[in-house]
Protein backbone atom coordinates (compact mmCIF):
# COMPACT_ATOMS: atom_id res chain seq x y z
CA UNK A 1 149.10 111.78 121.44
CA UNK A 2 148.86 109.89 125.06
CA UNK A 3 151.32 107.31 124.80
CA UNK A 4 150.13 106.37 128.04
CA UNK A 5 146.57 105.80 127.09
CA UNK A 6 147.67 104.29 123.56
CA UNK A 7 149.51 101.86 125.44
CA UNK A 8 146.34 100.86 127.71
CA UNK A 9 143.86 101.05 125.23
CA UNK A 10 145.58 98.77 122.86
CA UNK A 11 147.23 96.63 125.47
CA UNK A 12 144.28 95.69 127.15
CA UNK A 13 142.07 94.97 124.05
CA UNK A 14 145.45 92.61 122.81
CA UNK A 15 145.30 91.26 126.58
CA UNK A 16 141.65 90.53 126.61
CA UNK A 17 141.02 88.85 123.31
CA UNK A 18 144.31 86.60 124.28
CA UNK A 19 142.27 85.75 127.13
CA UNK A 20 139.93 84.92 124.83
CA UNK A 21 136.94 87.43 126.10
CA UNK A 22 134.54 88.40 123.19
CA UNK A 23 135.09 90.87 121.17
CA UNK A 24 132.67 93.00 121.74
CA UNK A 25 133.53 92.74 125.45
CA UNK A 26 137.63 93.81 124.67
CA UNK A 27 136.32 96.24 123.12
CA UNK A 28 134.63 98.26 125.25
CA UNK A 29 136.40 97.31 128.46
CA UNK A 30 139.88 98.47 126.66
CA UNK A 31 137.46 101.76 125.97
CA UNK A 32 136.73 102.06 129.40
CA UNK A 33 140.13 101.24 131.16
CA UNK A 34 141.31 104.25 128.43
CA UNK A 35 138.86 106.75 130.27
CA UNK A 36 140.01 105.61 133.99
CA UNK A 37 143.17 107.58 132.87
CA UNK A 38 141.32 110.90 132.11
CA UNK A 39 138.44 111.10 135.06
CA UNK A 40 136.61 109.09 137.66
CA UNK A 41 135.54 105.68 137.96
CA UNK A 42 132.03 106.71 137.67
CA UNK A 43 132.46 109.58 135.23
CA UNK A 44 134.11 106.84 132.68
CA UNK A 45 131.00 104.27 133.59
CA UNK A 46 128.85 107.11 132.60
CA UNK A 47 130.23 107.93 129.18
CA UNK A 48 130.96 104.62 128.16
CA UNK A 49 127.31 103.95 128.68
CA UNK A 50 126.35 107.18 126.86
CA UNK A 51 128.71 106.00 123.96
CA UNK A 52 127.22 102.95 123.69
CA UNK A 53 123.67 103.94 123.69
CA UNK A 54 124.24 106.91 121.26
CA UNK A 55 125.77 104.93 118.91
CA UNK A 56 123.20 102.89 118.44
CA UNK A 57 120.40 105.66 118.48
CA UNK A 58 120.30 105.66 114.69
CA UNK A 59 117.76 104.99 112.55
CA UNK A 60 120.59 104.01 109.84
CA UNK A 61 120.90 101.43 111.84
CA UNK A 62 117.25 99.62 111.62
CA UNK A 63 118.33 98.34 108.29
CA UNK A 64 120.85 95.88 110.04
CA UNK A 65 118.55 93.86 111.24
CA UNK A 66 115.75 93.92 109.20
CA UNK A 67 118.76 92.88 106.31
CA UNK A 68 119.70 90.28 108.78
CA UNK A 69 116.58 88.79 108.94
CA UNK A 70 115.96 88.91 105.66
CA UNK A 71 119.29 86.50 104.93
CA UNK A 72 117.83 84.42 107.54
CA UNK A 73 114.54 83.80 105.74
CA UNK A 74 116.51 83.05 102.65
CA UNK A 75 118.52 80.19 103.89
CA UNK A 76 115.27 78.62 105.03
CA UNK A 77 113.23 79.64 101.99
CA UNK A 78 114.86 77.36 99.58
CA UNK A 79 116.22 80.61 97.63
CA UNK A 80 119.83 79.23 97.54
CA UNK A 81 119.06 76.19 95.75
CA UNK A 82 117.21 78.15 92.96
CA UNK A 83 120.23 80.66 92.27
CA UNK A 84 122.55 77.51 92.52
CA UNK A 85 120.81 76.07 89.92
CA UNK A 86 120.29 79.51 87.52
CA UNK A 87 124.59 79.46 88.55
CA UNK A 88 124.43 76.18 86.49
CA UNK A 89 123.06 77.72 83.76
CA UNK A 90 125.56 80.27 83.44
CA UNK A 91 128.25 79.28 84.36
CA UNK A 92 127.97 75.20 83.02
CA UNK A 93 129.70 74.87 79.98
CA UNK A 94 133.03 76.16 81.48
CA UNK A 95 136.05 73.95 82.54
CA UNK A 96 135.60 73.37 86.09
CA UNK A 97 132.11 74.00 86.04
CA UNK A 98 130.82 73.34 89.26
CA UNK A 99 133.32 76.05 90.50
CA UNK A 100 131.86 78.28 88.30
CA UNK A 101 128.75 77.76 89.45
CA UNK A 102 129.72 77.96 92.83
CA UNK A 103 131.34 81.81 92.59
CA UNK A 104 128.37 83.15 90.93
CA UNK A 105 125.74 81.08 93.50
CA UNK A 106 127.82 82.97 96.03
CA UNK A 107 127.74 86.52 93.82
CA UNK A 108 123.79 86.17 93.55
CA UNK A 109 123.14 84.82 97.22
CA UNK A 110 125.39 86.68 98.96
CA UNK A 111 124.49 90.16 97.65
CA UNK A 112 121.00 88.88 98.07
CA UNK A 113 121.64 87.71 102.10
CA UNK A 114 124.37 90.56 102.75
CA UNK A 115 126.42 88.00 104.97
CA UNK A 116 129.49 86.38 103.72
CA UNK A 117 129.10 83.48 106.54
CA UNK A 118 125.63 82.59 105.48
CA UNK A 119 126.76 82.52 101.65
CA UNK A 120 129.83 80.24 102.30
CA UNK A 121 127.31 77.70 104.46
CA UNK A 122 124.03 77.66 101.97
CA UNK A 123 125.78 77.20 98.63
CA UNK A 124 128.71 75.39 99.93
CA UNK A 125 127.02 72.96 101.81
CA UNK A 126 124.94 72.15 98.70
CA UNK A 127 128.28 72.16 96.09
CA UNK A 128 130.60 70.52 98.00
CA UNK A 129 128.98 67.18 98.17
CA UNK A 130 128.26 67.87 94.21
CA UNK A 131 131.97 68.68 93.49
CA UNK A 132 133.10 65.97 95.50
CA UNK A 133 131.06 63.59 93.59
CA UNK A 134 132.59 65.29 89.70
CA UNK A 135 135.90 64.23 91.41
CA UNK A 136 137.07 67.56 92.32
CA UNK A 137 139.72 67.76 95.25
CA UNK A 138 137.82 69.08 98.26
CA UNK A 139 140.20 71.70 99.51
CA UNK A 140 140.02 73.14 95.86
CA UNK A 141 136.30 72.96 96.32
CA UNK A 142 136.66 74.83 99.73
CA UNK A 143 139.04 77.16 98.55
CA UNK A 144 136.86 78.28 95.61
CA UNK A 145 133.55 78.72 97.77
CA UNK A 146 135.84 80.83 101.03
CA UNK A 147 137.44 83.38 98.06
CA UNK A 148 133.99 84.13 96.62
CA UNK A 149 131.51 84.23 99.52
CA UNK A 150 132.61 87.57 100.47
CA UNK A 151 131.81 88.85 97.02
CA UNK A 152 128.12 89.46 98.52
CA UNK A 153 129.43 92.17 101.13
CA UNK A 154 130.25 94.27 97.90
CA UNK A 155 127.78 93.85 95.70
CA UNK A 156 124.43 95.65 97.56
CA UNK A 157 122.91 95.53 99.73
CA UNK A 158 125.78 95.60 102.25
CA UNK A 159 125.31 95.92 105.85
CA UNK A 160 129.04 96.75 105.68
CA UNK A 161 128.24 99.61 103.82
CA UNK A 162 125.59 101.26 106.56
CA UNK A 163 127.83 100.19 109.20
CA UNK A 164 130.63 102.31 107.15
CA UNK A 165 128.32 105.68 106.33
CA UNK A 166 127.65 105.62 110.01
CA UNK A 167 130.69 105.61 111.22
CA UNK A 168 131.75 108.62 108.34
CA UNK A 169 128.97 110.98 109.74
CA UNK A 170 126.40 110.09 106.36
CA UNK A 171 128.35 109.29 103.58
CA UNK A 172 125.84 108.55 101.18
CA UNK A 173 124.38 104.84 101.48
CA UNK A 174 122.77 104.71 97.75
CA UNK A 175 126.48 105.80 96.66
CA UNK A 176 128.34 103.21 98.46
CA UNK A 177 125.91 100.84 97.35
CA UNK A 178 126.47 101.53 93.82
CA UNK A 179 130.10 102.38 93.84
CA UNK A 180 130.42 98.37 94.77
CA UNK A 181 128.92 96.39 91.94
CA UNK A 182 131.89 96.72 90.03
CA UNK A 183 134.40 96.04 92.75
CA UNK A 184 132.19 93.45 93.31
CA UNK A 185 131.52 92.09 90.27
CA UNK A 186 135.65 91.74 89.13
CA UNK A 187 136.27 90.10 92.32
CA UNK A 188 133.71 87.46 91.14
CA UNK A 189 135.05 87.52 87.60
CA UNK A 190 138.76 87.12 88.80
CA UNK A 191 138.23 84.64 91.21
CA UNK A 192 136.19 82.56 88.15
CA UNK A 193 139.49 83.67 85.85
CA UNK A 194 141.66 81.61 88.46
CA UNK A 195 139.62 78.55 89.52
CA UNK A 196 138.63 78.21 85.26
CA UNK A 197 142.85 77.35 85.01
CA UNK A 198 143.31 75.25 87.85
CA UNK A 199 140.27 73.14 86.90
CA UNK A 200 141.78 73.23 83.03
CA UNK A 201 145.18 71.95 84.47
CA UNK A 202 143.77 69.26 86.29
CA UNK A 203 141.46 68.26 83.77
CA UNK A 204 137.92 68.82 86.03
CA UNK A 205 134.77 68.03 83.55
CA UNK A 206 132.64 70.25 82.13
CA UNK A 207 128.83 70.04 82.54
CA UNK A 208 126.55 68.12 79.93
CA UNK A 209 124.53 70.98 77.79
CA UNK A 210 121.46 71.60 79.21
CA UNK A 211 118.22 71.37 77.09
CA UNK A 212 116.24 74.56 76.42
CA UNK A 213 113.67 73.73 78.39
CA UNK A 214 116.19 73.49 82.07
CA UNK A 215 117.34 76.76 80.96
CA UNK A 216 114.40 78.13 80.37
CA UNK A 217 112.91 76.64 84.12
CA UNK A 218 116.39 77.50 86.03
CA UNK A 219 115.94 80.66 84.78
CA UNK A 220 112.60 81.83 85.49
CA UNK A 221 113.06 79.86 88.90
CA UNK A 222 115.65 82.65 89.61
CA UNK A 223 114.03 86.07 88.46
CA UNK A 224 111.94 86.02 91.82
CA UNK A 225 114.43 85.92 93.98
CA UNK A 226 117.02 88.42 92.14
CA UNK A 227 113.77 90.57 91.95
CA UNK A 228 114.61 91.40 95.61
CA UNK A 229 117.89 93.19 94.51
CA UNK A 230 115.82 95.24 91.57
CA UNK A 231 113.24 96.50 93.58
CA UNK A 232 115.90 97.25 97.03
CA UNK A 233 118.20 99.09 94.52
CA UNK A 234 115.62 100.18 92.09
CA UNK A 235 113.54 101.68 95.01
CA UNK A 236 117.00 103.07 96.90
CA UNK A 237 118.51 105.11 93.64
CA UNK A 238 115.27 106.10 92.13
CA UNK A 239 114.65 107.85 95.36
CA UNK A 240 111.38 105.78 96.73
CA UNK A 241 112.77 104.95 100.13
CA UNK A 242 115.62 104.89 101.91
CA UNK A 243 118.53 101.83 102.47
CA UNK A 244 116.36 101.78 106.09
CA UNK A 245 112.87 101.52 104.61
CA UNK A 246 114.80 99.24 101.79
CA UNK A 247 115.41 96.61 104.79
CA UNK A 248 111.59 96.34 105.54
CA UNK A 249 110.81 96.06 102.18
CA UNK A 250 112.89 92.72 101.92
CA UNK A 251 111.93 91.17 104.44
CA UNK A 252 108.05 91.63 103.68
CA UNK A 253 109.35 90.26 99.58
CA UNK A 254 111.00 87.20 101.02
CA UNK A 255 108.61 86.34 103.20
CA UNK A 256 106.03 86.40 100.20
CA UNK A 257 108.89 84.22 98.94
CA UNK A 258 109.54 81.78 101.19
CA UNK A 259 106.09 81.67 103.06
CA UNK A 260 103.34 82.14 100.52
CA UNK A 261 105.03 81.64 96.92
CA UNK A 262 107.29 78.78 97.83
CA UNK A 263 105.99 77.69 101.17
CA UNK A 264 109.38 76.49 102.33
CA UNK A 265 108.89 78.00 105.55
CA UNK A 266 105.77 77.75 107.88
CA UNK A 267 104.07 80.24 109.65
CA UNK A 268 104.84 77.84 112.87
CA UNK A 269 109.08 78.32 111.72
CA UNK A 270 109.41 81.94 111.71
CA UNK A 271 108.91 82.73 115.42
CA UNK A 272 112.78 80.49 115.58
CA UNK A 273 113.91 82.91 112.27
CA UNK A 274 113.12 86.07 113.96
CA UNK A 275 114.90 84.59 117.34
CA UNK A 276 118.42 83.51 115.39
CA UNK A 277 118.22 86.82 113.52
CA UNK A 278 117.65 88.75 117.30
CA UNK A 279 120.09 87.17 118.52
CA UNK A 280 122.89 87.80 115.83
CA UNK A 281 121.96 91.26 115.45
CA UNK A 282 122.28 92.06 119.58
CA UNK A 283 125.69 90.06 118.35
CA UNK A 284 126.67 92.82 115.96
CA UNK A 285 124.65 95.67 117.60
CA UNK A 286 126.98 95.16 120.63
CA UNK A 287 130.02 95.39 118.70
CA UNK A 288 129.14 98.41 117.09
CA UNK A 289 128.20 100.34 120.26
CA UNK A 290 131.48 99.25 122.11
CA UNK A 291 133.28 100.40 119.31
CA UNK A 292 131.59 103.34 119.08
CA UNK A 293 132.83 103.66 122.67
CA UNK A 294 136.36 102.99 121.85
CA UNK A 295 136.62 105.24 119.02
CA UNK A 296 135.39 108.01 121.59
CA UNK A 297 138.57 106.81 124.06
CA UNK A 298 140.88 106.85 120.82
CA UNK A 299 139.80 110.97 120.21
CA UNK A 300 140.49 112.01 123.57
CA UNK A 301 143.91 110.36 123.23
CA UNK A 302 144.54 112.06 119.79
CA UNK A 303 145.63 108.89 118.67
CA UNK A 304 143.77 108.91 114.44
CA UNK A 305 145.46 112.67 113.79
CA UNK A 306 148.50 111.41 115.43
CA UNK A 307 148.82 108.54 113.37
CA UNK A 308 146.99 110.80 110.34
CA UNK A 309 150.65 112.68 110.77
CA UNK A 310 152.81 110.25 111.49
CA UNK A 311 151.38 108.66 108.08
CA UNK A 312 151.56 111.88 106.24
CA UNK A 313 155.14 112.41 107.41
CA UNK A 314 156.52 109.16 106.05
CA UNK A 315 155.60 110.09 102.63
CA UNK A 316 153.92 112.64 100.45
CA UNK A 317 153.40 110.62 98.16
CA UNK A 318 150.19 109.22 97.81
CA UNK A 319 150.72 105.76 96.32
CA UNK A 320 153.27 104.82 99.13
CA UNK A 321 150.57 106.32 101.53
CA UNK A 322 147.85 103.89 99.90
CA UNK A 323 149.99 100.84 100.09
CA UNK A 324 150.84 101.32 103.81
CA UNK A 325 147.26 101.71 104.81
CA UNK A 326 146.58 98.41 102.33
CA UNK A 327 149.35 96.41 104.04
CA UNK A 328 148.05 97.59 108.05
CA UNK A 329 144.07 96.81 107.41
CA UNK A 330 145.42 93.14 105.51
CA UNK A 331 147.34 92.65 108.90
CA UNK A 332 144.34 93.64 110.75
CA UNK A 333 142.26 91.11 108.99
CA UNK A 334 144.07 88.14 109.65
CA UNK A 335 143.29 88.80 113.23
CA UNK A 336 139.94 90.76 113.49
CA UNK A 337 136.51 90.39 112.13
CA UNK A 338 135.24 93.10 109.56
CA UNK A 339 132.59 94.74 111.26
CA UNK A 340 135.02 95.80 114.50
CA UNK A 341 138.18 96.49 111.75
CA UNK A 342 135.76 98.66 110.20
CA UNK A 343 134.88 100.69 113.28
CA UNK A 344 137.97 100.83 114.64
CA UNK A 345 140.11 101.28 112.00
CA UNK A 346 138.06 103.83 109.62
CA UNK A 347 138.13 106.92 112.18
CA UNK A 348 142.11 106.27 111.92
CA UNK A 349 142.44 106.35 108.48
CA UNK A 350 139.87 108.28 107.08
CA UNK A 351 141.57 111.62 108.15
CA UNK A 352 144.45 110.46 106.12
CA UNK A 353 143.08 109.56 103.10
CA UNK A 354 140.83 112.72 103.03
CA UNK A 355 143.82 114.81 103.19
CA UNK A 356 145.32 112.98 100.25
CA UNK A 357 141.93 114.28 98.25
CA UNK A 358 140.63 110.39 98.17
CA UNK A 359 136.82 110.40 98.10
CA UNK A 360 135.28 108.81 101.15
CA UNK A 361 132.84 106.62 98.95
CA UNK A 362 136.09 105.08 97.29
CA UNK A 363 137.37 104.62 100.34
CA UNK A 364 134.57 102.71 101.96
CA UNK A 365 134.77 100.46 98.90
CA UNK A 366 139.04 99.95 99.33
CA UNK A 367 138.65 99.43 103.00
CA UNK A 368 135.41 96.94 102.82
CA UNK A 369 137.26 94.71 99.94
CA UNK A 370 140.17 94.66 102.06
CA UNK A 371 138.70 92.98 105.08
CA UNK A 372 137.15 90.65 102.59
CA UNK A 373 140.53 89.33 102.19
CA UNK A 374 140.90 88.97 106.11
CA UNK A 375 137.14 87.19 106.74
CA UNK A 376 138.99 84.55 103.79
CA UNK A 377 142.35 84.44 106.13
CA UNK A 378 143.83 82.83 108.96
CA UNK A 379 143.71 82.48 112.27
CA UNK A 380 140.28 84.00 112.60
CA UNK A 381 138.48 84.28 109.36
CA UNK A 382 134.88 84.22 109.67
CA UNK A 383 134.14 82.60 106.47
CA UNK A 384 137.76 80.66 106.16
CA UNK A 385 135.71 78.26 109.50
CA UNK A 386 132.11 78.23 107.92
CA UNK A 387 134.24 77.30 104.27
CA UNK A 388 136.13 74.68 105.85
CA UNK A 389 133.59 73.27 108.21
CA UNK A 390 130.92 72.74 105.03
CA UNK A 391 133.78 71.08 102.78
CA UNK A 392 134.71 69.29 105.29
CA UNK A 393 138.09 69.88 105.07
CA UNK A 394 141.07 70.78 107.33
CA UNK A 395 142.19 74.55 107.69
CA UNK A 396 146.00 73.73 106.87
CA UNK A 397 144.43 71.58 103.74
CA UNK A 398 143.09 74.14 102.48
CA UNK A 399 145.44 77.06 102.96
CA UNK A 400 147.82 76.29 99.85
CA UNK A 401 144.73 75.83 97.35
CA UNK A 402 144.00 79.52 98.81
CA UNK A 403 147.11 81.01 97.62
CA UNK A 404 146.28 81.79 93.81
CA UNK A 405 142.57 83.48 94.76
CA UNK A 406 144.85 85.16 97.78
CA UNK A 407 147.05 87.11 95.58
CA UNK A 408 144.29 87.78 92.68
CA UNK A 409 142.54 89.79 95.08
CA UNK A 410 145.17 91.51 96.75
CA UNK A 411 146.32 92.40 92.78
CA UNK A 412 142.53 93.32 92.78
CA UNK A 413 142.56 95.12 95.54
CA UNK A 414 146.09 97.41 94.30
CA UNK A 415 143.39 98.53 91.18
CA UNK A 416 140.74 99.52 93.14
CA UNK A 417 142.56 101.48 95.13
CA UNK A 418 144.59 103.31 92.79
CA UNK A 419 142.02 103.47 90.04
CA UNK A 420 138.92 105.44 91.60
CA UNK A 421 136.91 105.57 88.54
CA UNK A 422 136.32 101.17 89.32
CA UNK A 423 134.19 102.80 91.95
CA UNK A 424 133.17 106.24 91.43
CA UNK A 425 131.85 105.66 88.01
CA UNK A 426 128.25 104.20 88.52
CA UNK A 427 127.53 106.76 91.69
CA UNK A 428 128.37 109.46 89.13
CA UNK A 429 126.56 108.20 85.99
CA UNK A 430 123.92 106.85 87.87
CA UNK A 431 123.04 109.65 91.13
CA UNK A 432 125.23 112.36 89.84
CA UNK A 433 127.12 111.92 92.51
C-alpha cells in the first residue's frame, strides 16, 4: 500500500467536504489528485474522464432513473395517501396507532418509491399533523417516521441494490432483491415492537374500529398501487424482464395510476416530474461515476487488499471480523450518504468478507441495512433533515426519542449479519439461488 497516496486521497476528500464542496465533486477531485502521484497531469485528466464515463456505460444502470421517476410520479399521484390509509387499516387497533400506521405507510411507500427521503416527506408530512392532533409528542412522531423510512431501501425494488450488483461485477439483482424482504420486513416489525411500548407507557389512544365497509374501501383503494410491486417482482423472478426493463414497466403502471386512473397529475404536470427526476438522477449519476473514479485511484494504491489484510490479520475469527466492519460502515454513516458509502466502501470490504466464505448477496443486504442506520443519524442523515423538517421539530429534540429505534436496529443489524439464512433463504427457495 501507498501511504503516500492513502494519505492524499483521503486527506483531500476529508479537506474538501470540510470545505463544504459537494460530494460528488470531493470525490472525484480526491480521485484525481491520487493519480497526479502516479503519471501526468493530462494522463490523470484522461483516466479520470474514462472512469467516469465507463462507469456509467451500463445498462444496469437505466433502471435508476426510470425507478426515480417512478417515486416522483407517486408523490404527485396521490398514491401515499391511499397506502396511509390501507396503514390505518392494519395497523389501527394497536396502542399508538397512528405510529403504527406510520411504519407500515413508510414499508408500503417506500419499497414502492425506492427512496428513503421521499418516504420520510410524503407520509410524514401527512401523519405528523394527524399525530400531533391525537396528542402525540412530535419528536416521538418524528422519531418513529426517520427509523422506518429507510425500511423501503430494503424491501424491493432498491436502487441501492443495482447500485450494489454494479459495483460487485453482477451479483445477481433478482437475488438481492429477494434476499431483502425479510431484512426488510423485521426492521419494520421491530421498529412497530418499540414505538407499540412507548405509546403503551405514555398512554397514546388507539383508533376507533373501523366499519366493514372503510376496510373494505381502504383496502381495495390500496391493491392498485401495491400491484406495482407484484407485477416489478413477479415479472423480475419469474424471468419476464429484467430489474432494467422492470424500471420502464413502473413508470408506464404509475403513470396509468396517477394520470389516467386517478388523474392526480395532468398531462400539463409531468414535463416538471420528468425535470425534478433529471435532475436528481444527474445528482446520483455523478456520484456514482466519481466514485467509480475513486475506487480506480484506491486499486492502484493497493489500499482494499491492504486493508483486506490488515483486517484478516487482526483476527481469524470471523465474528470479531464482522463486528469491526459493522462498527467502521456505522461510523461512516454518521458522516456520508449511502449511495457514495456504498461505492466507496464495498470494493474495501468485499475482498474481506469473501475470504471469510460470506456470500456477496448477504453482504449487500448487511452493508445496505447498515447505512440505513447512518441516512437515520447525525450530522448528515439524509432522512434524519427531511424527518425533522416535516415534523417540524428540532434535530437535538429529536435525537433522544431516536435512541430506542437506534439500538433495535443495530441489535437487528448483529442478526442479520451473523444469521445468513434472514437473507439467503427466499433467493434459495424462491430462484434456487
Amino acid at each position: 500500500m501507498d501511504i503516500q497516496a492513502v494519505a492524499v486521497l483521503f486527506g483531500t476528500f476529508v479537506l474538501l467536504m470540510v470545505l463544504g464542496v459537494p460530494i460528488a465533486f470531493s470525490i472525484g477531485l480526491a480521485a484525481f489528485a491520487t493519480f497526479l502521484l502516479f503519471m501526468s497531469f493530462d494522463q490523470s485528466v484522461y483516466i479520470v474522464a474514462q472512469q467516469v464515463a465507463s462507469g456509467l456505460d451500463s445498462f444496469t444502470l437505466l433502471a435508476i432513473p426510470f425507478f426515480i421517476l417512478a417515486g416522483n410520479i407517486m408523490n404527485r399521484g396521490g398514491i401515499a395517501l391511499r397506502l396511509i390509509e390501507f396503514a390505518k387499516v392494519l395497523g389501527g387497533r394497536l396502542p399508538g396507532s397512528l405510529a403504527h400506521c406510520n411504519v407500515l405507510a413508510n414499508m408500503m411507500f417506500g419499497s414502492i418509491s425506492g427512496s428513503a427521503v421521499a418516504s420520510a416527506a410524503a407520509v410524514g408530512g401527512v401523519m405528523s399533523p394527524l399525530q400531533k392532533k391525537e396528542g402525540y409528542d412530535p419528536a416521538y412522531s418524528a422519531a418513529v417516521n426517520i427509523a422506518s423510512c429507510p425500511t423501503g431501501l430494503l424491501i424491493p425494488p432498491s436502487a441501492t441494490f443495482i447500485v450494489y450488483s454494479l459495483i460487485t461485477n453482477g451479483t445477481s439483482i433478482a437475488a438481492l432483491f429477494v434476499a431483502g424482504y425479510v431484512p426488510g420486513i423485521l426492521m419494520g416489525l421491530c421498529l412497530m415492537l418499540v414505538a407499540g411500548i412507548i405509546a403503551k407507557r405514555r398512554g397514546y389512544p388507539i383508533a376507533p374500529r373501523p366499519s366493514t365497509r372503510e376496510v373494505i374501501d381502504k383496502t381495495l383503494g390500496a391493491v392498485l398501487p401495491l400491484g406495482l410491486i407484484i407485477i416489478v417482482m413477479g415479472g423480475i423472478i419469474g424471468g419476464v424482464f429484467t430489474a432494467t426493463e422492470a424500471s420502464a414497466v413502473a413508470v408506464v403502471y404509475t403513470l396509468f395510476l396517477a394520470v389516467v386512473w386517478y388523474r392526480e397529475i395532468t398531462w400539463r404536470q409531468l414535463p416538471s416530474i420528468i425535470l425534478e427526476s433529471a435532475v436528481t438522477t444527474s445528482i446520483v449519476l455523478l456520484m456514482i461515476g466519481c466514485s467509480i473514479a475513486m475506487s480506480k485511484a484506491m486499486a492502484f494504491a493497493d489500499i482494499p487488499y491492504a486493508i483486506s489484510d490488515i483486517l484478516l490479520g487482526l483476527s481469524d475469527n470471523p465474528l470479531v471480523l464482522l463486528l469491526i466492519i459493522n462498527i467502521a460502515l456505522l461510523i461512516v454513516g454518521t458522516f456520508m450518504d449511502m449511495t457514495p458509502a456504498l461505492l466507496i466502501f464495498t470494493p474495501i470490504f468485499l475482498p474481506v468478507v469473501t475470504d471469510l466464505g460470506m456470500d456477496p448477496v448477504h453482504f449487500g443486504v448487511m452493508m445496505t441495512f447498515n447505512l440505513c442506520i447512518g441516512i437515520c443519524t447525525p450530522p448528515v442523515g439524509s432522512a434524519l433533515f427531511v424527518g425533522c423538517s416535516v415534523g417540524g421539530v428540532k434535530i437535538g429534540d429529536v435525537i433522544k426519542p431516536m435512541l430506542p429505534f437506534y439500538a433495535v436496529l443495530v441489535g437487528l443489524l448483529l442478526v442479520v449479519t451473523y444469521i445468513p439464512q434472514i437473507s439467503l433463504f427466499l433467493p434459495q427457495l424462491l430462484l434456487g439461488y
